[in-house]
N, C-alpha and C. Protein backbone atom coordinates (compact mmCIF):
# COMPACT_ATOMS: atom_id res chain seq x y z
N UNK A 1 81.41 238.45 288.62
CA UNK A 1 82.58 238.03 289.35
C UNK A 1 83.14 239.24 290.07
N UNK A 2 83.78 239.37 291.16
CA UNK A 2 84.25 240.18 292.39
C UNK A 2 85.38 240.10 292.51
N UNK A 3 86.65 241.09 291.81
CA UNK A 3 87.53 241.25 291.94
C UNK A 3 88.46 241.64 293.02
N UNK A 4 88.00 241.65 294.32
CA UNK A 4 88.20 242.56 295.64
C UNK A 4 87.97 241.91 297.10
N UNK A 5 88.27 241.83 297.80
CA UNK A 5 88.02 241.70 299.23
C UNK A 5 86.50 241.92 298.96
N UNK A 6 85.96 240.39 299.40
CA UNK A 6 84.42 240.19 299.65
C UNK A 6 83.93 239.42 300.76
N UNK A 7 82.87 238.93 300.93
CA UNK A 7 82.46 238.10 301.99
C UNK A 7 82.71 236.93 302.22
N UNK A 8 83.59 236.60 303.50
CA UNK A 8 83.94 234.88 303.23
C UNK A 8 85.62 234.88 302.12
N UNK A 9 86.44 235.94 301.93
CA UNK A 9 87.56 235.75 301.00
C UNK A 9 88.39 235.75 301.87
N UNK A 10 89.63 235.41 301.41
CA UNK A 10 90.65 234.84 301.99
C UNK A 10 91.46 236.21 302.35
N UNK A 11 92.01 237.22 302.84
CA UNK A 11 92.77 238.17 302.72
C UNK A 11 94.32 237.88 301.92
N UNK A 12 95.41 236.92 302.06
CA UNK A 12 96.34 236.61 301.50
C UNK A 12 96.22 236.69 300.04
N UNK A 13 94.87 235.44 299.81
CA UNK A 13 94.92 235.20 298.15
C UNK A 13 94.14 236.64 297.57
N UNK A 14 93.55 237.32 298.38
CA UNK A 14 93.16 238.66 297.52
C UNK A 14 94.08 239.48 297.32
N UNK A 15 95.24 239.71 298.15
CA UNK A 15 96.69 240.02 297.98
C UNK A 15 97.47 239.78 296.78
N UNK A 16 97.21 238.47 296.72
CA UNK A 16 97.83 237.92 295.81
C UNK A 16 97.41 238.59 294.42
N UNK A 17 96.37 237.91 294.44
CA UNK A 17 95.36 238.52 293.08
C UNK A 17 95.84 240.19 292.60
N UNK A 18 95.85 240.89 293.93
CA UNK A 18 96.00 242.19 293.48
C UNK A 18 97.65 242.64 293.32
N UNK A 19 98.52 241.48 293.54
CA UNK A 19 100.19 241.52 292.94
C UNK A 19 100.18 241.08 291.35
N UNK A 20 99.40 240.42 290.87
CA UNK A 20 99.52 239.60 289.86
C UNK A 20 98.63 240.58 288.68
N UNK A 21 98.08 241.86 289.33
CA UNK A 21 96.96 242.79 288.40
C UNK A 21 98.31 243.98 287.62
N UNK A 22 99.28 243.77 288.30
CA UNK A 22 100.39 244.69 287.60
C UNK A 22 101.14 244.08 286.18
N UNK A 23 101.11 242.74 286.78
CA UNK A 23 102.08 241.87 284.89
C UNK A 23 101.21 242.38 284.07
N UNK A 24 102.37 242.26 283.07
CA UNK A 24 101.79 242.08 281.50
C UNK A 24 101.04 240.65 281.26
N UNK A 25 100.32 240.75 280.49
CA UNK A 25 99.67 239.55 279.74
C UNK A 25 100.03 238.69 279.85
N UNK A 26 101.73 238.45 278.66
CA UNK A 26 102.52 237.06 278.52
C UNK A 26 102.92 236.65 279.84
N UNK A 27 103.39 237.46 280.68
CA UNK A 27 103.98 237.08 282.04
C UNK A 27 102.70 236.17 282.71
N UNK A 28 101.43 236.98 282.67
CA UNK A 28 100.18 236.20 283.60
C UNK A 28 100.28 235.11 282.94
N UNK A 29 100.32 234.83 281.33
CA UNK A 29 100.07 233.64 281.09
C UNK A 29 101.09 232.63 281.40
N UNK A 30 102.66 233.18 281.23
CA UNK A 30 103.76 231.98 281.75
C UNK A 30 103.34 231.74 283.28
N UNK A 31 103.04 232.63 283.94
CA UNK A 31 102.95 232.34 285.36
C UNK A 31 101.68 231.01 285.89
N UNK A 32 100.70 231.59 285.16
CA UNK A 32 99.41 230.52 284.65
C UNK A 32 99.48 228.98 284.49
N UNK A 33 100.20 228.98 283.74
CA UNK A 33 100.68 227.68 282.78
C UNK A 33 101.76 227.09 283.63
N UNK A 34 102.51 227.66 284.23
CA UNK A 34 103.20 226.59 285.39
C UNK A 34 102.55 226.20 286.49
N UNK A 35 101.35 227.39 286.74
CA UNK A 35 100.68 226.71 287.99
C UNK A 35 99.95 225.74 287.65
N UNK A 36 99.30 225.97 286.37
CA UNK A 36 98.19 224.98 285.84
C UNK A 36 99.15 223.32 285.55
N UNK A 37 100.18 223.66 285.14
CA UNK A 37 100.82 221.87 285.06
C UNK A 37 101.20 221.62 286.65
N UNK A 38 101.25 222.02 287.39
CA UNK A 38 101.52 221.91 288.69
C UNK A 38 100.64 220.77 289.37
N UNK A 39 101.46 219.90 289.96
CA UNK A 39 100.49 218.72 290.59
C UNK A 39 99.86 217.17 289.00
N UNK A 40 100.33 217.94 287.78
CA UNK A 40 99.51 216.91 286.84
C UNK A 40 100.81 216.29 286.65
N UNK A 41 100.37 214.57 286.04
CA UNK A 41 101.92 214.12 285.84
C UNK A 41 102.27 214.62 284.29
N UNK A 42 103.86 214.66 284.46
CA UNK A 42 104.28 215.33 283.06
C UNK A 42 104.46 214.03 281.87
N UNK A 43 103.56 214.42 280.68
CA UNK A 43 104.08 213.56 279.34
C UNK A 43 104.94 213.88 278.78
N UNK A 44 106.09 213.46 278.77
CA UNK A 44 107.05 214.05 277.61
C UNK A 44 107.47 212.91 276.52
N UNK A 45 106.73 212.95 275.68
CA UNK A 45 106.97 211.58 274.64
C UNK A 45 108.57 211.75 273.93
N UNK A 46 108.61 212.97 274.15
CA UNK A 46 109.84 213.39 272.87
C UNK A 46 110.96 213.10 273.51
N UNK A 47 111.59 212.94 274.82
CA UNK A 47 112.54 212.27 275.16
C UNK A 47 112.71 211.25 274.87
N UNK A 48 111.78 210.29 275.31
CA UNK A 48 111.94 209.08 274.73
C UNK A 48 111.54 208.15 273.48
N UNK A 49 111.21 209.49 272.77
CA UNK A 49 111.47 208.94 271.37
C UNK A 49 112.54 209.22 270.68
N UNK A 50 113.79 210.32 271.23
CA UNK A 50 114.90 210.66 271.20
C UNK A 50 115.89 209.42 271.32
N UNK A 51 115.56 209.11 273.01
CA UNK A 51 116.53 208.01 272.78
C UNK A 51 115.82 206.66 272.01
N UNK A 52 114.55 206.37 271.66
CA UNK A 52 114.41 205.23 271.20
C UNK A 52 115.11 205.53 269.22
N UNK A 53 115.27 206.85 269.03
CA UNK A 53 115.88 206.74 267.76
C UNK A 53 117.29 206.82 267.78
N UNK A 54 117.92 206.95 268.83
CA UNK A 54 119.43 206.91 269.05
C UNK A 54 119.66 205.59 269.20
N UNK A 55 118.99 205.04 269.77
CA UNK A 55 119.07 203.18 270.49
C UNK A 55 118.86 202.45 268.91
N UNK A 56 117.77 202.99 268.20
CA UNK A 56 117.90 202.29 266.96
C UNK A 56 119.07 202.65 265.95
N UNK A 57 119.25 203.79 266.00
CA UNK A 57 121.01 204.22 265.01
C UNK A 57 121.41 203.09 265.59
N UNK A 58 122.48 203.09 266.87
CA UNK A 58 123.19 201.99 267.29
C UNK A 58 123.34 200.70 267.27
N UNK A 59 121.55 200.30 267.23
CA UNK A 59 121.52 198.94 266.76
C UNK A 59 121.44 198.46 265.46
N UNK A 60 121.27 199.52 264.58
CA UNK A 60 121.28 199.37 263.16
C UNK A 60 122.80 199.37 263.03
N UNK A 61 123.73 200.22 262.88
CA UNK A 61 125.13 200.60 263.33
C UNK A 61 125.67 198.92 263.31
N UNK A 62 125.17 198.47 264.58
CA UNK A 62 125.87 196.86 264.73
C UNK A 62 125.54 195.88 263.87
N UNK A 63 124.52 196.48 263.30
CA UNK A 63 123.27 194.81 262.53
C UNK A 63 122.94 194.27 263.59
N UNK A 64 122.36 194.64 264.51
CA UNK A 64 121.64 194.04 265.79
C UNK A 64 120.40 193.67 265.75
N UNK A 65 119.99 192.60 264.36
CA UNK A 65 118.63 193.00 263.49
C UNK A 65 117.66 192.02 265.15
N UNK A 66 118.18 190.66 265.69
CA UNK A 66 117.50 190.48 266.93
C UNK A 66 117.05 191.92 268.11
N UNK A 67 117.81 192.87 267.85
CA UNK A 67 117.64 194.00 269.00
C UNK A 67 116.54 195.10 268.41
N UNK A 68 116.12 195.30 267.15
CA UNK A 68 115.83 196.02 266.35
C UNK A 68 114.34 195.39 266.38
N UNK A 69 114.20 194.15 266.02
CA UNK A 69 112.84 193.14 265.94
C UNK A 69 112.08 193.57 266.97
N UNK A 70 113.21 193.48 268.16
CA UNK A 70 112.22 193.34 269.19
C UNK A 70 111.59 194.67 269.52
N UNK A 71 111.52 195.61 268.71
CA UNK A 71 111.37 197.11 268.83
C UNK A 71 110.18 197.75 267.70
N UNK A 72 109.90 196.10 267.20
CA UNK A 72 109.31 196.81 266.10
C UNK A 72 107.39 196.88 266.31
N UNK A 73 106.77 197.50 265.95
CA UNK A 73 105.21 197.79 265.94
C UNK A 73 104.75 196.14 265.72
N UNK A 74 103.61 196.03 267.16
CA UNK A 74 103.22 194.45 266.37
C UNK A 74 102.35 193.76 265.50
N UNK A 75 101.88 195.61 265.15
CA UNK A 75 101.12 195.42 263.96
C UNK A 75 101.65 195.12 263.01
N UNK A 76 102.68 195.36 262.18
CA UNK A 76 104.07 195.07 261.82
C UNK A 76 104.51 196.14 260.95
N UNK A 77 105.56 196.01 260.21
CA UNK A 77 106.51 197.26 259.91
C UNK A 77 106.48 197.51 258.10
N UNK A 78 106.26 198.81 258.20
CA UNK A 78 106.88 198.80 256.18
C UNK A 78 107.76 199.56 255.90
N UNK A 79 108.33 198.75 255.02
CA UNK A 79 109.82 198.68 254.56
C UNK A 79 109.69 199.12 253.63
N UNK A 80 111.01 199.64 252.58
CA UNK A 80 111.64 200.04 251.77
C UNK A 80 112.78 200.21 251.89
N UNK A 81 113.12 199.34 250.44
CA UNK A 81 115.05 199.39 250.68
C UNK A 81 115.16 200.51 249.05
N UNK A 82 115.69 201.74 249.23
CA UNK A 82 115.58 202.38 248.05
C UNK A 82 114.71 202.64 247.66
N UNK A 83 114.77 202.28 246.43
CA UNK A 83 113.45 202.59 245.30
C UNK A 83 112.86 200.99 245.33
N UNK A 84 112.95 200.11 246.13
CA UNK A 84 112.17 198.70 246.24
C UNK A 84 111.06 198.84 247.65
N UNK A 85 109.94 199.35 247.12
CA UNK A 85 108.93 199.14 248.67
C UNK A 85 108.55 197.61 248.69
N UNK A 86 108.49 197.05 250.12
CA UNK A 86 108.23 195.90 250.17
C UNK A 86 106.73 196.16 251.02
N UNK A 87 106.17 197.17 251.48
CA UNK A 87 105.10 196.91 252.17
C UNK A 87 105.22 196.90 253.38
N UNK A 88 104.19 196.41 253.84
CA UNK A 88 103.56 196.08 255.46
C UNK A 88 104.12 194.62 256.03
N UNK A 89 105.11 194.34 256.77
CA UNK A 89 105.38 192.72 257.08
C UNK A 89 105.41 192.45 258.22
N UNK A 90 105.50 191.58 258.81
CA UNK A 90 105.19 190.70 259.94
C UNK A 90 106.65 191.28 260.69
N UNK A 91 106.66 191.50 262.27
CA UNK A 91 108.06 191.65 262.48
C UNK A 91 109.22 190.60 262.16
N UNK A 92 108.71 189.49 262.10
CA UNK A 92 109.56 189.09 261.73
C UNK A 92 109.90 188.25 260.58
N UNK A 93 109.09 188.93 259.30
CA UNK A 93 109.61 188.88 258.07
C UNK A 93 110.03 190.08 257.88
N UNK A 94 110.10 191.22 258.43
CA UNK A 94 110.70 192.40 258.72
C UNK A 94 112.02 192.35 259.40
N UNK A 95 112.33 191.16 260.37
CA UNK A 95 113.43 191.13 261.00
C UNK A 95 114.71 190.47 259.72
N UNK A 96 114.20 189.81 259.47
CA UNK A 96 114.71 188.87 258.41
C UNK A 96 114.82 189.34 256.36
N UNK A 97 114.14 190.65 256.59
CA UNK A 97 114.72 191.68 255.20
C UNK A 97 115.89 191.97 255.38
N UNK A 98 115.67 192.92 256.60
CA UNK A 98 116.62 194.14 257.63
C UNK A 98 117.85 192.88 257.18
N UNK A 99 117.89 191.76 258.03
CA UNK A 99 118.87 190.75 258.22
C UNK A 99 120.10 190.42 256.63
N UNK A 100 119.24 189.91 255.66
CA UNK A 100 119.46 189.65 254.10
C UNK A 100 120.35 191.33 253.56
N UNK A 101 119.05 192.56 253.53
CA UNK A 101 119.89 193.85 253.12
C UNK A 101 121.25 193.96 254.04
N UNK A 102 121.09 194.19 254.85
CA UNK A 102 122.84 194.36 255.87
C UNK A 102 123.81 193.22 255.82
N UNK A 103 123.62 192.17 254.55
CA UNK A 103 124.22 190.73 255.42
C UNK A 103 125.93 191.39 254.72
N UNK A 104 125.70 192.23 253.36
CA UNK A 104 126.69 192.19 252.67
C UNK A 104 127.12 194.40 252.97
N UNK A 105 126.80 194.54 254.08
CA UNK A 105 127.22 195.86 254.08
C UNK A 105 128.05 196.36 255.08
N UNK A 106 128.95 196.97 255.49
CA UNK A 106 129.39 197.14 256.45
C UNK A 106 129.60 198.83 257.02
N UNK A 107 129.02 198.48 258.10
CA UNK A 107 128.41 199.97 258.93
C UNK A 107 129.43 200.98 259.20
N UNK A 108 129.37 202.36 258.67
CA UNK A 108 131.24 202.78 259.59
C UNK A 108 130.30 203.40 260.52
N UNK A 109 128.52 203.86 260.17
CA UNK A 109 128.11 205.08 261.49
C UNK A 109 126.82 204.85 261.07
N UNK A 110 126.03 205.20 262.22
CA UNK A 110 124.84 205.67 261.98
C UNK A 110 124.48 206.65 262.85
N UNK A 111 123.93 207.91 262.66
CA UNK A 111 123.91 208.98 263.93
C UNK A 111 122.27 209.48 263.34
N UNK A 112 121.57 209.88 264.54
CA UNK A 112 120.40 210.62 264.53
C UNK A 112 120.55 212.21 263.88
N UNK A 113 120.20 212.04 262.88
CA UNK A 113 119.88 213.94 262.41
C UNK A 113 118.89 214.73 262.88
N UNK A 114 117.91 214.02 262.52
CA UNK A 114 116.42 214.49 262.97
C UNK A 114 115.73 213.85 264.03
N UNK A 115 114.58 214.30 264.35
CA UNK A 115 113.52 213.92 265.66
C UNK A 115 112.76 214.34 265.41
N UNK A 116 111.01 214.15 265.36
CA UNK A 116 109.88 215.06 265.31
C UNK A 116 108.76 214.16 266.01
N UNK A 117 107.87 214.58 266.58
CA UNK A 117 106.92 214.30 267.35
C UNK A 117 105.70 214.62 265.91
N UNK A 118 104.64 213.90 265.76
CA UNK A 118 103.80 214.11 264.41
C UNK A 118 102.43 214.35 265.20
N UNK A 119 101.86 213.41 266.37
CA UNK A 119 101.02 213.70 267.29
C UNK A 119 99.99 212.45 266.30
N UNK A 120 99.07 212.96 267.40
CA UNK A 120 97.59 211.68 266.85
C UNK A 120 97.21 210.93 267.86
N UNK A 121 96.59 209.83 267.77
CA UNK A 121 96.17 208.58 268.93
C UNK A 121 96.46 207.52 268.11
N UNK A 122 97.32 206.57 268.31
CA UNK A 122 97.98 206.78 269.23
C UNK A 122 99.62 207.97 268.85
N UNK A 123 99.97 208.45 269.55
CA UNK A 123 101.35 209.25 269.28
C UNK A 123 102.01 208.81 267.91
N UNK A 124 102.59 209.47 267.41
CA UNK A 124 103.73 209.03 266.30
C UNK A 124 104.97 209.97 266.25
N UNK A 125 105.52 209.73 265.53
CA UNK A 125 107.06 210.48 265.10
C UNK A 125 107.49 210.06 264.30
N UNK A 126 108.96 210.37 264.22
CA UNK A 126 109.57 209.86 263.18
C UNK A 126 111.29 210.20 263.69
N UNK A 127 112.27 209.95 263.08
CA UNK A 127 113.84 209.98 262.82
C UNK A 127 114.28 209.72 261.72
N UNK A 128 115.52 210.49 261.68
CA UNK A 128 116.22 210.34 260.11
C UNK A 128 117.38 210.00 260.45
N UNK A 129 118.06 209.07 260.13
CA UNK A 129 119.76 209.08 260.56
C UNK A 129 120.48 208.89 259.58
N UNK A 130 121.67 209.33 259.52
CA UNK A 130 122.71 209.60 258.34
C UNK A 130 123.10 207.93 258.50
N UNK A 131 123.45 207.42 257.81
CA UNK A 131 124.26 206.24 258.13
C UNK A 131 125.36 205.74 256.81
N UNK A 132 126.61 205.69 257.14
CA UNK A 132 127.46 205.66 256.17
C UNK A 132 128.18 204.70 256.55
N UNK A 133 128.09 203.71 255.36
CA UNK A 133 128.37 202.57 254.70
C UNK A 133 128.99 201.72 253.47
N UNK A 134 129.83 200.36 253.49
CA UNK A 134 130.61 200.05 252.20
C UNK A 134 130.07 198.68 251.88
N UNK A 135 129.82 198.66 250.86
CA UNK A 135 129.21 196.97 250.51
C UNK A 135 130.81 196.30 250.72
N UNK A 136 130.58 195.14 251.59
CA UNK A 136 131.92 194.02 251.99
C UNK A 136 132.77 194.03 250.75
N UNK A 137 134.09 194.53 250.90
CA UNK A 137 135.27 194.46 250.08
C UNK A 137 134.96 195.28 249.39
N UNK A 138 134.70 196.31 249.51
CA UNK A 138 134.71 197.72 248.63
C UNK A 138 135.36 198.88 249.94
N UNK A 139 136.10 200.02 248.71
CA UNK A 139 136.63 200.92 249.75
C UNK A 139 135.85 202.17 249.95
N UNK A 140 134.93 202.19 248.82
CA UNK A 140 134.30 203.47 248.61
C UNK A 140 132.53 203.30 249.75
N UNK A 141 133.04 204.67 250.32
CA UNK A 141 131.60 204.56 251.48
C UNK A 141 130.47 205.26 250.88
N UNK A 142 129.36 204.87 251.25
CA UNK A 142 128.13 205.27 250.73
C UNK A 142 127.31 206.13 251.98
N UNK A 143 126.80 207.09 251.82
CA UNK A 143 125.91 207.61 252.67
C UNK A 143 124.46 207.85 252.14
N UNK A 144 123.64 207.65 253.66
CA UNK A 144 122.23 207.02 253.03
C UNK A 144 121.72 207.37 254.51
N UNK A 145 120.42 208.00 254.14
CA UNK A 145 119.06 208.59 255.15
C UNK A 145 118.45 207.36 255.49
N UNK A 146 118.33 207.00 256.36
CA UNK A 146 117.43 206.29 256.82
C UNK A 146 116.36 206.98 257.57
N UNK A 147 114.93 206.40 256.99
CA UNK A 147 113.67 207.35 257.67
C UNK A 147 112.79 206.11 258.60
N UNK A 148 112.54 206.47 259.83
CA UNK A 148 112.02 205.66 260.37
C UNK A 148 110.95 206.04 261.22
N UNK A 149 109.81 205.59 260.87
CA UNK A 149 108.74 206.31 261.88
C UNK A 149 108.11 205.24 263.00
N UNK A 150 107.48 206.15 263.95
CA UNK A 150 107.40 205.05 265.00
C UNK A 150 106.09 205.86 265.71
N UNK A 151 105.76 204.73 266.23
CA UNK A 151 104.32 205.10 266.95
C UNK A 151 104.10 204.36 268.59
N UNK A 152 103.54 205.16 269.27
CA UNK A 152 103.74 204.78 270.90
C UNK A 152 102.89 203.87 270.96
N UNK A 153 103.22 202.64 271.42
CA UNK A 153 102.47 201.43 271.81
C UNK A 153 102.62 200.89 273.10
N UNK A 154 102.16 200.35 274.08
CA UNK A 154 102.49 199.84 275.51
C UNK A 154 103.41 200.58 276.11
N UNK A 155 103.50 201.84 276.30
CA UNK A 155 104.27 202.98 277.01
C UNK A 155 105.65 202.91 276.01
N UNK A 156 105.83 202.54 275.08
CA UNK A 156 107.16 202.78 274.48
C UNK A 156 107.10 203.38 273.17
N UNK A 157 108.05 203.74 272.62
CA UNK A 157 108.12 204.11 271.36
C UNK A 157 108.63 202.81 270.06
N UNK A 158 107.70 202.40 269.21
CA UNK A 158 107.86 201.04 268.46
C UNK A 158 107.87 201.65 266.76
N UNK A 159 108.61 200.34 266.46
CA UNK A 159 109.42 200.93 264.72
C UNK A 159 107.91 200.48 263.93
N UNK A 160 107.25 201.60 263.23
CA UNK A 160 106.51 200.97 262.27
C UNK A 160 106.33 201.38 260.80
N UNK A 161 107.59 201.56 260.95
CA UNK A 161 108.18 202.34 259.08
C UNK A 161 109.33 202.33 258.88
N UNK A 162 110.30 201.66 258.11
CA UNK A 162 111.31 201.76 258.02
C UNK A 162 111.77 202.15 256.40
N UNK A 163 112.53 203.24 256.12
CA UNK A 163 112.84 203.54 254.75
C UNK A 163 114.45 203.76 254.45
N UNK A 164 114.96 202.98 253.49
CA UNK A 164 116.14 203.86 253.50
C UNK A 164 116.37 204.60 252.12
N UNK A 165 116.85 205.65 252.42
CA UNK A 165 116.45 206.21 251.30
C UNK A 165 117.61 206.30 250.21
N UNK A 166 117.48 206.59 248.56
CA UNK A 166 118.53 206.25 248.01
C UNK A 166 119.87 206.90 248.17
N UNK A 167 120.94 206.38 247.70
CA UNK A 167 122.40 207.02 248.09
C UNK A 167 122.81 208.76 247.69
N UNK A 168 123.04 209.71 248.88
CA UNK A 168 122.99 210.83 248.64
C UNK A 168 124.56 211.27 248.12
N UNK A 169 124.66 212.29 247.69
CA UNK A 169 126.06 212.44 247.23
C UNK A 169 126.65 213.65 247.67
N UNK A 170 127.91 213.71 248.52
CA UNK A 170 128.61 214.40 249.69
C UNK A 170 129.21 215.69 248.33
């Protein structure tokens, strides 16, 4: 290979070449790596698995268990309420747990703590959200992790794990 003004070279880009022989290493490589994503389209899964775990706090938050269903893997979802695993279920014998556990609870919050991208084919992740809560006619609130993992299906991010985990103590 011919580092130099040769036969048939461009004069500019040999210019170039010989501006770019002064960086350091890391610099050639940041400089590299933006040219190289340059022109490709950008994946960024982790945004929108950000908001698809914020969108689920909120709809959990309401008991929006119709808004939640429709979000879920259609392979279908496994659950755990506590220390009770129920398995692998249909979304919508999954819609209709979710429905029964929340019928007697009432939501004061649910907020996203965590986010993580896990990777694979197809994509996965996961979220954790604090969510603090009073069983109907009680004054005392309960706080509780909810773990929810999710895997990219038809360009979106879909629920195919749902855990909540047992009551933590503040």
């Amino acid at each position: 290979m011919q580092w130099g003004p040769h036969e048939g070279s461009d004069p500019e880009e040999d210019a170039a070449v010989r501006d770019l022989s002064g960086l350091r290493p890391r610099t050639l490589l940041g400089i590299l790596g933006v040219a190289v994503g340059v022109g490709t389209p950008a994946v960024c899964l982790g945004q929108g698995l950000e908001q698809a775990a914020a969108g689920f706090a909120t709809q959990w938050a309401a008991r929006d268990v119709s808004r939640l269903q429709s979000g879920f893997s259609q392979s279908g979802v496994s659950i755990q309420w506590e220390a009770r695993p129920l398995g692998a279920l249909s979304p919508q014998r999954a819609g209709a747990s979710i429905r029964e556990y929340l019928e007697n609870r009432e939501a004061a919050s649910a907020r996203v703590s965590r986010v993580g991208e896990v990777g694979g084919e197809p994509p996965r992740g996961f979220a954790e959200i604090r969510w603090e809560s009073r069983i109907r006619g009680m004054s005392e609130m309960v706080t509780r992790t909810v773990f929810v993992a999710f895997v990219y299906e038809d360009g979106t991010w879909r629920v195919a794990e749902l855990r909540v985990l047992p009551q933590t103590r503040l």
